[in-house]
C-alpha atoms as a PDB file:
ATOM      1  CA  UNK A   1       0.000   0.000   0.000  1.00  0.00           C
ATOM      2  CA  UNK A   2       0.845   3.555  -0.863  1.00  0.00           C
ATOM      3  CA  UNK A   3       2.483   5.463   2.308  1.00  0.00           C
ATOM      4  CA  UNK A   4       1.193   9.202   2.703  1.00  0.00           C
ATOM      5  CA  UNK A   5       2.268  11.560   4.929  1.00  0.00           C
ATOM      6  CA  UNK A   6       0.050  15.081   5.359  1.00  0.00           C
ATOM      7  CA  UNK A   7       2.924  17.984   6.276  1.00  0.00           C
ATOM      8  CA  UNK A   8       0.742  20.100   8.319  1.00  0.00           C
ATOM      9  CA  UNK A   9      -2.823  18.541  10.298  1.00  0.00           C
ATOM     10  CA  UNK A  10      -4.570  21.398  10.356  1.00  0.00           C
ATOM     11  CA  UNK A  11      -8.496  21.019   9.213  1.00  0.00           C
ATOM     12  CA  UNK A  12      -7.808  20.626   5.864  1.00  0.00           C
ATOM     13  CA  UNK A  13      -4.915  18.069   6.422  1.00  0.00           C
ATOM     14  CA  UNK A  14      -6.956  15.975   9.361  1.00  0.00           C
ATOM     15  CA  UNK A  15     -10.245  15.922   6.980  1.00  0.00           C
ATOM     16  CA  UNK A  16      -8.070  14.339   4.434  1.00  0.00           C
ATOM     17  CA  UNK A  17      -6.588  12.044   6.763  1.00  0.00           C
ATOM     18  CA  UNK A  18      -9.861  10.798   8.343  1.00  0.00           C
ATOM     19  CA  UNK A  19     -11.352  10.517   4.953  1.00  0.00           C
ATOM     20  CA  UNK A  20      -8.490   8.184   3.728  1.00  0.00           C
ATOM     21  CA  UNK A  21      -9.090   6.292   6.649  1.00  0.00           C
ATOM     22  CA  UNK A  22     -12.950   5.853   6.081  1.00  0.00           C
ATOM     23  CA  UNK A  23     -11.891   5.403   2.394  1.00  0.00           C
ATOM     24  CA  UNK A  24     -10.041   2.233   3.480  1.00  0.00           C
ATOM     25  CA  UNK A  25      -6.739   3.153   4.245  1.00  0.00           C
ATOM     26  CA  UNK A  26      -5.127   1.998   7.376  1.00  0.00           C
ATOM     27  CA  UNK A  27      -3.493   3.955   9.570  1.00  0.00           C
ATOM     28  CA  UNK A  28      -0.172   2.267   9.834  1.00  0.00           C
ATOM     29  CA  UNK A  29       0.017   3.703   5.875  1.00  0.00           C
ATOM     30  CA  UNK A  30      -1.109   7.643   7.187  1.00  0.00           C
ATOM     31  CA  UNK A  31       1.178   9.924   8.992  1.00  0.00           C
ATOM     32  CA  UNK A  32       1.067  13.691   9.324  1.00  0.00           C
ATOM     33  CA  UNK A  33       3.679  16.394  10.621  1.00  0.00           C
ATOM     34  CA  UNK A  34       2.141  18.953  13.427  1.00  0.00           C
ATOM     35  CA  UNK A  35       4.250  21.942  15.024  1.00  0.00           C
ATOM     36  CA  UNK A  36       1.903  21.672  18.120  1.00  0.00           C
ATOM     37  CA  UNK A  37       2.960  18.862  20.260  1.00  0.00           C
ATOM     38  CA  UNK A  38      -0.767  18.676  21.920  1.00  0.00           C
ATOM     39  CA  UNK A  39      -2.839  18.844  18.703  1.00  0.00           C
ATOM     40  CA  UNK A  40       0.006  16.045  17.570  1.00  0.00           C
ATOM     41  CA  UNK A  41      -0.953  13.775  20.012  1.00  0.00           C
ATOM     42  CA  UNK A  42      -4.917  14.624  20.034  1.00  0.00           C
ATOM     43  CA  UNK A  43      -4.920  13.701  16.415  1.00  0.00           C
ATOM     44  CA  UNK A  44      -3.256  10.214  16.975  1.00  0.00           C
ATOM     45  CA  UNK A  45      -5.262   9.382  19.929  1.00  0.00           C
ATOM     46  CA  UNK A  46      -8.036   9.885  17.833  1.00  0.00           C
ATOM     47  CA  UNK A  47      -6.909   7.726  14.621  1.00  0.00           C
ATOM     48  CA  UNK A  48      -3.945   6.126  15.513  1.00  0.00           C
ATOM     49  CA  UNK A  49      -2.032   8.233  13.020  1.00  0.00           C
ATOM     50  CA  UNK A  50       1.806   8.569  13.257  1.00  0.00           C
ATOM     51  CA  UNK A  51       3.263  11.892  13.959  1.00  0.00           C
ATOM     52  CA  UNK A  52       6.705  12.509  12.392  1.00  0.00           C
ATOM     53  CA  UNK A  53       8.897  15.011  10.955  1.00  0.00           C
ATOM     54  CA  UNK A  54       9.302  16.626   8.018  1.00  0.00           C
ATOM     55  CA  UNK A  55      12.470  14.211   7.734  1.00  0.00           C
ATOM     56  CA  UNK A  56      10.551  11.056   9.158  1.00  0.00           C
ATOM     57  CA  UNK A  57       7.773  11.708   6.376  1.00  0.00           C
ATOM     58  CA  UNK A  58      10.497  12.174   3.796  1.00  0.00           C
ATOM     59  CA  UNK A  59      11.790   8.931   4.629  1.00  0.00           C
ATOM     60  CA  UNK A  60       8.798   6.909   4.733  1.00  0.00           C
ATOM     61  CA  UNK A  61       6.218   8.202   2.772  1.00  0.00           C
ATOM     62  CA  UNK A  62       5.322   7.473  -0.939  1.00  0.00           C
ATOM     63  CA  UNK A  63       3.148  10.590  -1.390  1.00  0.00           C
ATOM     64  CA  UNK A  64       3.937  13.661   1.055  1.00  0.00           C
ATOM     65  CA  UNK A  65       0.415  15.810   0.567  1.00  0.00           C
ATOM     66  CA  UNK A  66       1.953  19.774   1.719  1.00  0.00           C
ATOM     67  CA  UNK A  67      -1.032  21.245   3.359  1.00  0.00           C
ATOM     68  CA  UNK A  68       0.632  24.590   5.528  1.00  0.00           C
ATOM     69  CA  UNK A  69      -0.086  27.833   4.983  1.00  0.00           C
ATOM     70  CA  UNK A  70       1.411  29.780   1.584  1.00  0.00           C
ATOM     71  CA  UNK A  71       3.783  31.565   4.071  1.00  0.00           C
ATOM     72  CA  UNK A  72       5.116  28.961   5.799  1.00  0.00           C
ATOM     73  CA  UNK A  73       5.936  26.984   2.550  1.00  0.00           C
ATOM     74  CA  UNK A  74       9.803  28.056   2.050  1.00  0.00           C
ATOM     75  CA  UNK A  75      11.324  27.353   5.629  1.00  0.00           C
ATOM     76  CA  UNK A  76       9.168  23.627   5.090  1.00  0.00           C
ATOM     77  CA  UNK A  77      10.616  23.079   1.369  1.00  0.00           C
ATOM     78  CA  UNK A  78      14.125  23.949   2.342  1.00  0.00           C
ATOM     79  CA  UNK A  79      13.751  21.258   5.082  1.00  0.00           C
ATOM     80  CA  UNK A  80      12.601  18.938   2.522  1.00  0.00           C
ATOM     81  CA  UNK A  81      14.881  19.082  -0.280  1.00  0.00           C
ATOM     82  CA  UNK A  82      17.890  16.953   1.709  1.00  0.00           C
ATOM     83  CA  UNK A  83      16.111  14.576   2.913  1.00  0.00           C
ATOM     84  CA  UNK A  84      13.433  14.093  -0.584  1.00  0.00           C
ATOM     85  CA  UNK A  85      13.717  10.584  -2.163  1.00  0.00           C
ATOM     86  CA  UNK A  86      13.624  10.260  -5.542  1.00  0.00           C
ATOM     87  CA  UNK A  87      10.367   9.620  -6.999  1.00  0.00           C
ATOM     88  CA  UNK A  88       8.593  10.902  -3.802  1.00  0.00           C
ATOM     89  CA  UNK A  89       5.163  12.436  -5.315  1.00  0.00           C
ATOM     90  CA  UNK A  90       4.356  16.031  -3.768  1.00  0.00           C
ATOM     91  CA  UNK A  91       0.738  16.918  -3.636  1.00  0.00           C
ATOM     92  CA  UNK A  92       0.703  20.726  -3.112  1.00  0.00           C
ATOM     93  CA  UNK A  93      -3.000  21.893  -1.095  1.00  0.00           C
ATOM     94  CA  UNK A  94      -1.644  25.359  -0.995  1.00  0.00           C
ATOM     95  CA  UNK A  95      -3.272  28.190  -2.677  1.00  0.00           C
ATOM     96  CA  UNK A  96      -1.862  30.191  -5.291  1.00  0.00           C
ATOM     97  CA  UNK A  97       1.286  28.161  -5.144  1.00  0.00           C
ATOM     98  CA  UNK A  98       2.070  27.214  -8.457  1.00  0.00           C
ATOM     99  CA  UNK A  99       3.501  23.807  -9.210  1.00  0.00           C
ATOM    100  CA  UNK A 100       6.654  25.453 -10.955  1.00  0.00           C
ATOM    101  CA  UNK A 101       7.736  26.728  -7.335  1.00  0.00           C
ATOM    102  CA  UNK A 102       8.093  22.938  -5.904  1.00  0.00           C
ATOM    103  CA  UNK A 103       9.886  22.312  -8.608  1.00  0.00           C
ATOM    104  CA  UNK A 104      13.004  25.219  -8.238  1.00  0.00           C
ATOM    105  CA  UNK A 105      13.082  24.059  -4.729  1.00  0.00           C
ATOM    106  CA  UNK A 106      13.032  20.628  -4.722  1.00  0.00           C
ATOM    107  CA  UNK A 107      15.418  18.238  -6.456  1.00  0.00           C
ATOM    108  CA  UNK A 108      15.499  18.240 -10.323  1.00  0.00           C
ATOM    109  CA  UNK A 109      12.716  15.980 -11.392  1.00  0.00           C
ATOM    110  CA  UNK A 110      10.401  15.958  -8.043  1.00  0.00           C
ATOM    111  CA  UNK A 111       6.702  15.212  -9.859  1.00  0.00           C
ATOM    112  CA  UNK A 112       4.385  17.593  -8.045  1.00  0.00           C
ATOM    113  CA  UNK A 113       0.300  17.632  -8.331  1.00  0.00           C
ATOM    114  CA  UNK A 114      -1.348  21.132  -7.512  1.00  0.00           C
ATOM    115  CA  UNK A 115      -4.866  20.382  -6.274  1.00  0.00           C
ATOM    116  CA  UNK A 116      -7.406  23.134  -4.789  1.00  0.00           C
ATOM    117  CA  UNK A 117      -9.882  21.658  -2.429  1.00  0.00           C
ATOM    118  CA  UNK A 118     -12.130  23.505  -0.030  1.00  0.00           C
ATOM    119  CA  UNK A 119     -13.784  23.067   3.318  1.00  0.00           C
ATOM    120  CA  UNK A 120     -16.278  21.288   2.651  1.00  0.00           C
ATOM    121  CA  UNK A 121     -13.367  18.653   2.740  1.00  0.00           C
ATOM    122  CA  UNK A 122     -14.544  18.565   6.616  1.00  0.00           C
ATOM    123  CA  UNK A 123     -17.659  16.636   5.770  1.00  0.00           C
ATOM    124  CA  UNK A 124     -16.763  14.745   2.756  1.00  0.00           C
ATOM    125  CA  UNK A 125     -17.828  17.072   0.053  1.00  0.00           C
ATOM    126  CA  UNK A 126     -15.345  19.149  -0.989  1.00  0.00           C
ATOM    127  CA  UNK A 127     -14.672  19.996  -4.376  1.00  0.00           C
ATOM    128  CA  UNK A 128     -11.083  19.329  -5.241  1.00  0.00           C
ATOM    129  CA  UNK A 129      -9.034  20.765  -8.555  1.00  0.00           C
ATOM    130  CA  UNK A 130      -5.749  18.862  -9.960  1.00  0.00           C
ATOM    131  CA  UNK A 131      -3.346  20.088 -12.078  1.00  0.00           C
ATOM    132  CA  UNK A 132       0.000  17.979 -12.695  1.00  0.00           C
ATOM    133  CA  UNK A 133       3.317  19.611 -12.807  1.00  0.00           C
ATOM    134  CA  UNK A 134       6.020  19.231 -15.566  1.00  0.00           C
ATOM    135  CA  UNK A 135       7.216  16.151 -13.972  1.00  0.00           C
ATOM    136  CA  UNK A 136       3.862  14.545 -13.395  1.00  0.00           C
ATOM    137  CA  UNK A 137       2.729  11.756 -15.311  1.00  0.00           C
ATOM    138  CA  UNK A 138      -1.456  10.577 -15.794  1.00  0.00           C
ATOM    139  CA  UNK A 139       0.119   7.657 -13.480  1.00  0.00           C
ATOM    140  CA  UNK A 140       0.568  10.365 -10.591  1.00  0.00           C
ATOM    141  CA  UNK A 141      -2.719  12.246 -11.548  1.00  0.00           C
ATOM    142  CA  UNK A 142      -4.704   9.075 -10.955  1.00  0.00           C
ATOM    143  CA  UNK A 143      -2.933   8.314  -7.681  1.00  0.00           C
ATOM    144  CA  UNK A 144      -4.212  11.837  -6.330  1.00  0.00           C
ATOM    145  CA  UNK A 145      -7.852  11.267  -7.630  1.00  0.00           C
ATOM    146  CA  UNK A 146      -8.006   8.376  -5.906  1.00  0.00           C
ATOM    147  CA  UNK A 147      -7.029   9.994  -3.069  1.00  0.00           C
ATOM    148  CA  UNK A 148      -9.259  12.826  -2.993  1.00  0.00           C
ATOM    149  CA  UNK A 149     -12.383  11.163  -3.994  1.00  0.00           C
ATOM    150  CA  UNK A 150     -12.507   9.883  -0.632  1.00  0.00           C
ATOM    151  CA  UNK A 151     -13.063  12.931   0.577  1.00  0.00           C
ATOM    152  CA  UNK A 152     -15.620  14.459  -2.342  1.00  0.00           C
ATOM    153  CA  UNK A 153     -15.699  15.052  -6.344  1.00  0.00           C
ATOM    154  CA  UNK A 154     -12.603  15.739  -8.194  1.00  0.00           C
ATOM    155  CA  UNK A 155     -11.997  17.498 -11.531  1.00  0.00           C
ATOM    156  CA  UNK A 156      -8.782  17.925 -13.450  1.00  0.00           C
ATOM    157  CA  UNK A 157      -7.907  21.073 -14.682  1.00  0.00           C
ATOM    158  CA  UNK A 158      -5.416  22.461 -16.315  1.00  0.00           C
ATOM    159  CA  UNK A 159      -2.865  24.927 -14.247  1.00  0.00           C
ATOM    160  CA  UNK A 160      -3.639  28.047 -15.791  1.00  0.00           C
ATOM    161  CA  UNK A 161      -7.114  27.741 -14.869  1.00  0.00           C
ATOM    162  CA  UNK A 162      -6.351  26.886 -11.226  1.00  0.00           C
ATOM    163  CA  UNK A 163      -6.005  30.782 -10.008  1.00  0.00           C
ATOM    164  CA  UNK A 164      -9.786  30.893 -11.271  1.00  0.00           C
ATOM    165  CA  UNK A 165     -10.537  27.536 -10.206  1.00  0.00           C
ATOM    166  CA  UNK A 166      -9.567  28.803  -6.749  1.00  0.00           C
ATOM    167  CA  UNK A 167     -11.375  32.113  -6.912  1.00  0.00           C
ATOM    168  CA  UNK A 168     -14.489  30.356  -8.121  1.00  0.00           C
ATOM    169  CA  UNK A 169     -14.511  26.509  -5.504  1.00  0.00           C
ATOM    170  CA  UNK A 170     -12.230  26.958  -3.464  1.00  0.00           C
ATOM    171  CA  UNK A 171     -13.426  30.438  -2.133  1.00  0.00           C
ATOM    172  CA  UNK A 172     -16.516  29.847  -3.136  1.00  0.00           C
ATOM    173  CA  UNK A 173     -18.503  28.081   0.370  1.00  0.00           C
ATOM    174  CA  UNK A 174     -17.270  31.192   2.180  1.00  0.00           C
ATOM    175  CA  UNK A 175     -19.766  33.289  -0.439  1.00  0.00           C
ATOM    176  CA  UNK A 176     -21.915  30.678   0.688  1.00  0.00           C
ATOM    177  CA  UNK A 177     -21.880  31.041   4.003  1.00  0.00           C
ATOM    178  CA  UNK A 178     -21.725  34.903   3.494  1.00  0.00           C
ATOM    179  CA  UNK A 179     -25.537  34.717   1.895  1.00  0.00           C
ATOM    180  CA  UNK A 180     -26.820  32.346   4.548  1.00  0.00           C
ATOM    181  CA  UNK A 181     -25.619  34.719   7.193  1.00  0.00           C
ATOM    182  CA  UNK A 182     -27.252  37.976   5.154  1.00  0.00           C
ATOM    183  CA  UNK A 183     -30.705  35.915   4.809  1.00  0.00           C
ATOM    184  CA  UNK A 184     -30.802  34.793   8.340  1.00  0.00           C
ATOM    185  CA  UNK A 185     -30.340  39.040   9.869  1.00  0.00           C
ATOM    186  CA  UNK A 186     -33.040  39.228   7.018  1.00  0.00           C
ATOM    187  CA  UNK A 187     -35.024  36.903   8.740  1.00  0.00           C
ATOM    188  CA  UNK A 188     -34.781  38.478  12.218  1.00  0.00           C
ATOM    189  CA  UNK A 189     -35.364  42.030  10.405  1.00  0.00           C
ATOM    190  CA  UNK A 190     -38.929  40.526   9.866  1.00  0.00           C
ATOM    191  CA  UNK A 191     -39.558  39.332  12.742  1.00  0.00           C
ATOM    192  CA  UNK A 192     -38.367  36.013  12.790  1.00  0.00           C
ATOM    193  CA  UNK A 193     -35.853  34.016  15.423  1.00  0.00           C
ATOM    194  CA  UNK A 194     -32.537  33.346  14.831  1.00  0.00           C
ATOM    195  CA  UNK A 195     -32.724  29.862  15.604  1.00  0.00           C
ATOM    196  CA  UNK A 196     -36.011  29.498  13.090  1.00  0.00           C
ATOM    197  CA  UNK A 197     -34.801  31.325  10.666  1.00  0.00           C
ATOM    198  CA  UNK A 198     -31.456  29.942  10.684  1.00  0.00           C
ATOM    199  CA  UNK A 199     -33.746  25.872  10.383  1.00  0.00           C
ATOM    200  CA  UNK A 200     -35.587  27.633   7.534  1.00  0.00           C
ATOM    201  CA  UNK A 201     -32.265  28.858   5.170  1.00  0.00           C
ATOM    202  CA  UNK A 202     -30.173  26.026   6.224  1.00  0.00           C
ATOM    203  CA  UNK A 203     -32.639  23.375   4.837  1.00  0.00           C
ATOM    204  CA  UNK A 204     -33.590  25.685   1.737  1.00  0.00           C
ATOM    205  CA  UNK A 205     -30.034  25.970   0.694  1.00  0.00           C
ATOM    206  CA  UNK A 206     -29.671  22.175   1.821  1.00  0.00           C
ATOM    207  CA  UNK A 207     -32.796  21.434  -0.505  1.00  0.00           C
ATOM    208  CA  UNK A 208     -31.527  23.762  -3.563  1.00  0.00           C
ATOM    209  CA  UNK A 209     -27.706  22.595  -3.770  1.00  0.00           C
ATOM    210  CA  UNK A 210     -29.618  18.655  -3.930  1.00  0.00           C
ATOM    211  CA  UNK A 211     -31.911  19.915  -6.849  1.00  0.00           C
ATOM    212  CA  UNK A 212     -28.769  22.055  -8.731  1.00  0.00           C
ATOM    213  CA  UNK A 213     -26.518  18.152  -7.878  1.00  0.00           C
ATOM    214  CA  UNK A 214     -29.493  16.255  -9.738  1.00  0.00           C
ATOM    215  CA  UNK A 215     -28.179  18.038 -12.434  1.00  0.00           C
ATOM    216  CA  UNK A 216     -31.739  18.115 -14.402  1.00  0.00           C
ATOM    217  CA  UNK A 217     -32.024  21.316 -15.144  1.00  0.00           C
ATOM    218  CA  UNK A 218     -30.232  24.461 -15.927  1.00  0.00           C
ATOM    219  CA  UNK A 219     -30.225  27.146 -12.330  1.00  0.00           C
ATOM    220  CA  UNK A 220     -31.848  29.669 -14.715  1.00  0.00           C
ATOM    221  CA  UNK A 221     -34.577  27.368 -15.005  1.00  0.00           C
ATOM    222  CA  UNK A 222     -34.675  26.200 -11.514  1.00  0.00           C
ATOM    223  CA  UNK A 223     -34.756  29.849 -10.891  1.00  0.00           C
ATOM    224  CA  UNK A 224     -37.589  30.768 -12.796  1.00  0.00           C
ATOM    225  CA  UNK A 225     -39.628  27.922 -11.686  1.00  0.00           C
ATOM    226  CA  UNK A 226     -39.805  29.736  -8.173  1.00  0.00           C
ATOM    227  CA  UNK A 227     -40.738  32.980  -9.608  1.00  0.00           C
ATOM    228  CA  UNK A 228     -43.972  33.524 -10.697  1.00  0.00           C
ATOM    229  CA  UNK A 229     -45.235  36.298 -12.501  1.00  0.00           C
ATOM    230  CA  UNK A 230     -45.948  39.397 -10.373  1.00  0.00           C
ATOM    231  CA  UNK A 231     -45.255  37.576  -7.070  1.00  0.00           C
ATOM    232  CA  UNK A 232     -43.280  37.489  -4.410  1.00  0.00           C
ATOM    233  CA  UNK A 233     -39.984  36.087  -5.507  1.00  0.00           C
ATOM    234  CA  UNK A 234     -39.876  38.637  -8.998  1.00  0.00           C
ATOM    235  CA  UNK A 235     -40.052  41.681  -6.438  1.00  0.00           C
ATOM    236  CA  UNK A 236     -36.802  40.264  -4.053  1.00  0.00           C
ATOM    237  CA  UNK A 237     -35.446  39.452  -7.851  1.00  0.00           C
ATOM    238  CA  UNK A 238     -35.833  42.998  -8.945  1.00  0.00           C
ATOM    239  CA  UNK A 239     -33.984  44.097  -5.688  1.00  0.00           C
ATOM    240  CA  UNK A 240     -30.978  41.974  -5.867  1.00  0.00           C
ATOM    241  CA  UNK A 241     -30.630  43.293  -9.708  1.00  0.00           C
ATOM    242  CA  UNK A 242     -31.127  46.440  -8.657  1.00  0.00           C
ATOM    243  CA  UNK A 243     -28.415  46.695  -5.818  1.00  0.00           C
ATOM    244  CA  UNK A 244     -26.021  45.317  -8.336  1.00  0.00           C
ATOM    245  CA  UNK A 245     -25.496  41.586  -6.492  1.00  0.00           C
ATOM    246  CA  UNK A 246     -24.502  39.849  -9.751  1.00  0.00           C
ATOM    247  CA  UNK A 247     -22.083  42.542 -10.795  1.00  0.00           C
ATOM    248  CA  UNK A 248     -20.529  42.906  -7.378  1.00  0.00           C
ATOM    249  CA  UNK A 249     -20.062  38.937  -7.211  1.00  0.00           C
ATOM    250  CA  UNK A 250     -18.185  38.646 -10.663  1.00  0.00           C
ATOM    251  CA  UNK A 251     -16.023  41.261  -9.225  1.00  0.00           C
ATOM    252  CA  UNK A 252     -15.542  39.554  -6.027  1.00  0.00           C
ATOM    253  CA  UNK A 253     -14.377  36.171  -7.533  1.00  0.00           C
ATOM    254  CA  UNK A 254     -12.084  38.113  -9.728  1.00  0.00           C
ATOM    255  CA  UNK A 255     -10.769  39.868  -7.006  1.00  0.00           C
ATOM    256  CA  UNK A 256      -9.878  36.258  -5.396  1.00  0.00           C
ATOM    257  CA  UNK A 257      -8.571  35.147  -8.428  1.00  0.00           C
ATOM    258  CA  UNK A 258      -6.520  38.071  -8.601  1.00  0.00           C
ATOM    259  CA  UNK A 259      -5.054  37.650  -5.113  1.00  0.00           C
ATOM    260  CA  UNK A 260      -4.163  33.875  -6.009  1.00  0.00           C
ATOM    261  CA  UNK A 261      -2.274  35.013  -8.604  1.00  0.00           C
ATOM    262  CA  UNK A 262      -0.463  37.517  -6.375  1.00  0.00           C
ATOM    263  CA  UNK A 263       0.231  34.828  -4.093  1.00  0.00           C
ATOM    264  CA  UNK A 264       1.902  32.461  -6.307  1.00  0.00           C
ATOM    265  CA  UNK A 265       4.237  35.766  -7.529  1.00  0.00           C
ATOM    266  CA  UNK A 266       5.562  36.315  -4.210  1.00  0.00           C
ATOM    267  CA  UNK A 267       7.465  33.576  -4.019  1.00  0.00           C
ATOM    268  CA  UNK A 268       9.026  33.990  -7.524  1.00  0.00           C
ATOM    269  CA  UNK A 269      13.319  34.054  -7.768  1.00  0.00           C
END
């Protein structure tokens, strides 16, 4: 079995790890690097997990998945590139970080995957986008869809799409999340409770993501099956249009996919 070692158990790292695990994978074959000595032993207490170091993963691990934070990814690839063996597969979860960057600092030949997931990760449904590297071969790519599918869907993209890709899924519960919370105050403005008015957008959004995942019909028509003519839904429609919501969310996801971009520069030579 195929050793993997998650360098950095932070949510995004431990969802991957527990979904490998319900995927199949034992836990002799998972390991995981954590700074924090009691998070460290929380997480292997909880799944029987290995904790190692950057050089322990390096030396045992068949696929080390690098899932810090974009500014913490020099000091860890410096302490990787002595102690990488050949033909080690690195699976980049960082954002912005282009696949071009693992390889100037990692030894000639390293095959890296670039992959964009988001939280929904946490519960199994993330959305995850792969890229391969210059040194990645279909062989590689298929090893990383396996891996993620454990954990939700998986598309593969190309690279110069993942900036976009990132903007658009991997940003894009946070939007989410960002309308709930803006329905629910509405909710209370009218004279509803929080806690019912949280039940009621929570299962609508719950019940339109299932009918948009049947994949039946087009949004627009889903859309306009709700909004009959001079009712109640064409009025909120008119408002939304009116305050500009559609324009100011194409410039918001451009905006992130600018900033991924901007990422991924500051770490040029």
């Amino acid at each position: 079995m195929t050793k993997i070692a998650v360098l950095g158990a932070g949510k995004i790292g431990e969802a991957l790890l527990s979904g490998l695990l319900q995927g199949g994978r034992a836990a002799a074959d998972l390991m995981f690097t954590e700074k924090h000595e009691a998070r460290a032993r929380s997480l292997t207490e909880q799944y029987g997990f290995e904790a190692v170091t950057v050089a322990g993963a390096a030396a045992k691990a068949d696929v080390l998945v690098v899932a810090v934070k974009p500014q913490d990814i020099e000091p860890l690839l410096a302490e990787l590139r002595p102690v990488l063996r050949p033909g080690t597969l690195i699976v980049s979860l960082c954002a912005g970080l282009p696949t071009a960057l693992y390889e100037r600092r990692l030894p000639e030949g390293t095959p890296v995957v670039r992959v964009m997931p988001n939280t929904p990760m946490v519960v199994g449904e993330a959305m995850s986008a792969v890229s391969g590297g210059s040194n990645a071969t279909p062989e590689h790519l298929k090893v990383v869809e396996e891996l993620l599918s454990t954990v939700g869907k998986v598309a593969v993209v190309p690279e110069s799409q993942q900036d976009a890709v990132t903007a658009l899924s991997g940003s894009g519960p946070a939007y989410f999340f960002f309308l709930v919370e803006a329905m629910i105050d509405a909710g209370i403005l009218l004279g509803i409770p929080r806690d019912l008015a949280s039940t009621l957008i929570i299962q609508s959004a719950v019940g339109a993501a299932t009918m948009l995942a049947e994949g039946t019909s087009h949004p627009v028509i889903l859309r306009e099956a709700v909004t009959s003519p001079a009712g109640t839904t064409i009025m909120a429609i008119r408002e939304l249009e009116k305050h500009g919501v559609r324009a100011a969310l194409l410039a918001a996801i451009e905006s992130a996919r600018d900033r991924s971009i901007e990422l991924g520069k500051q770490h040029e030579d």
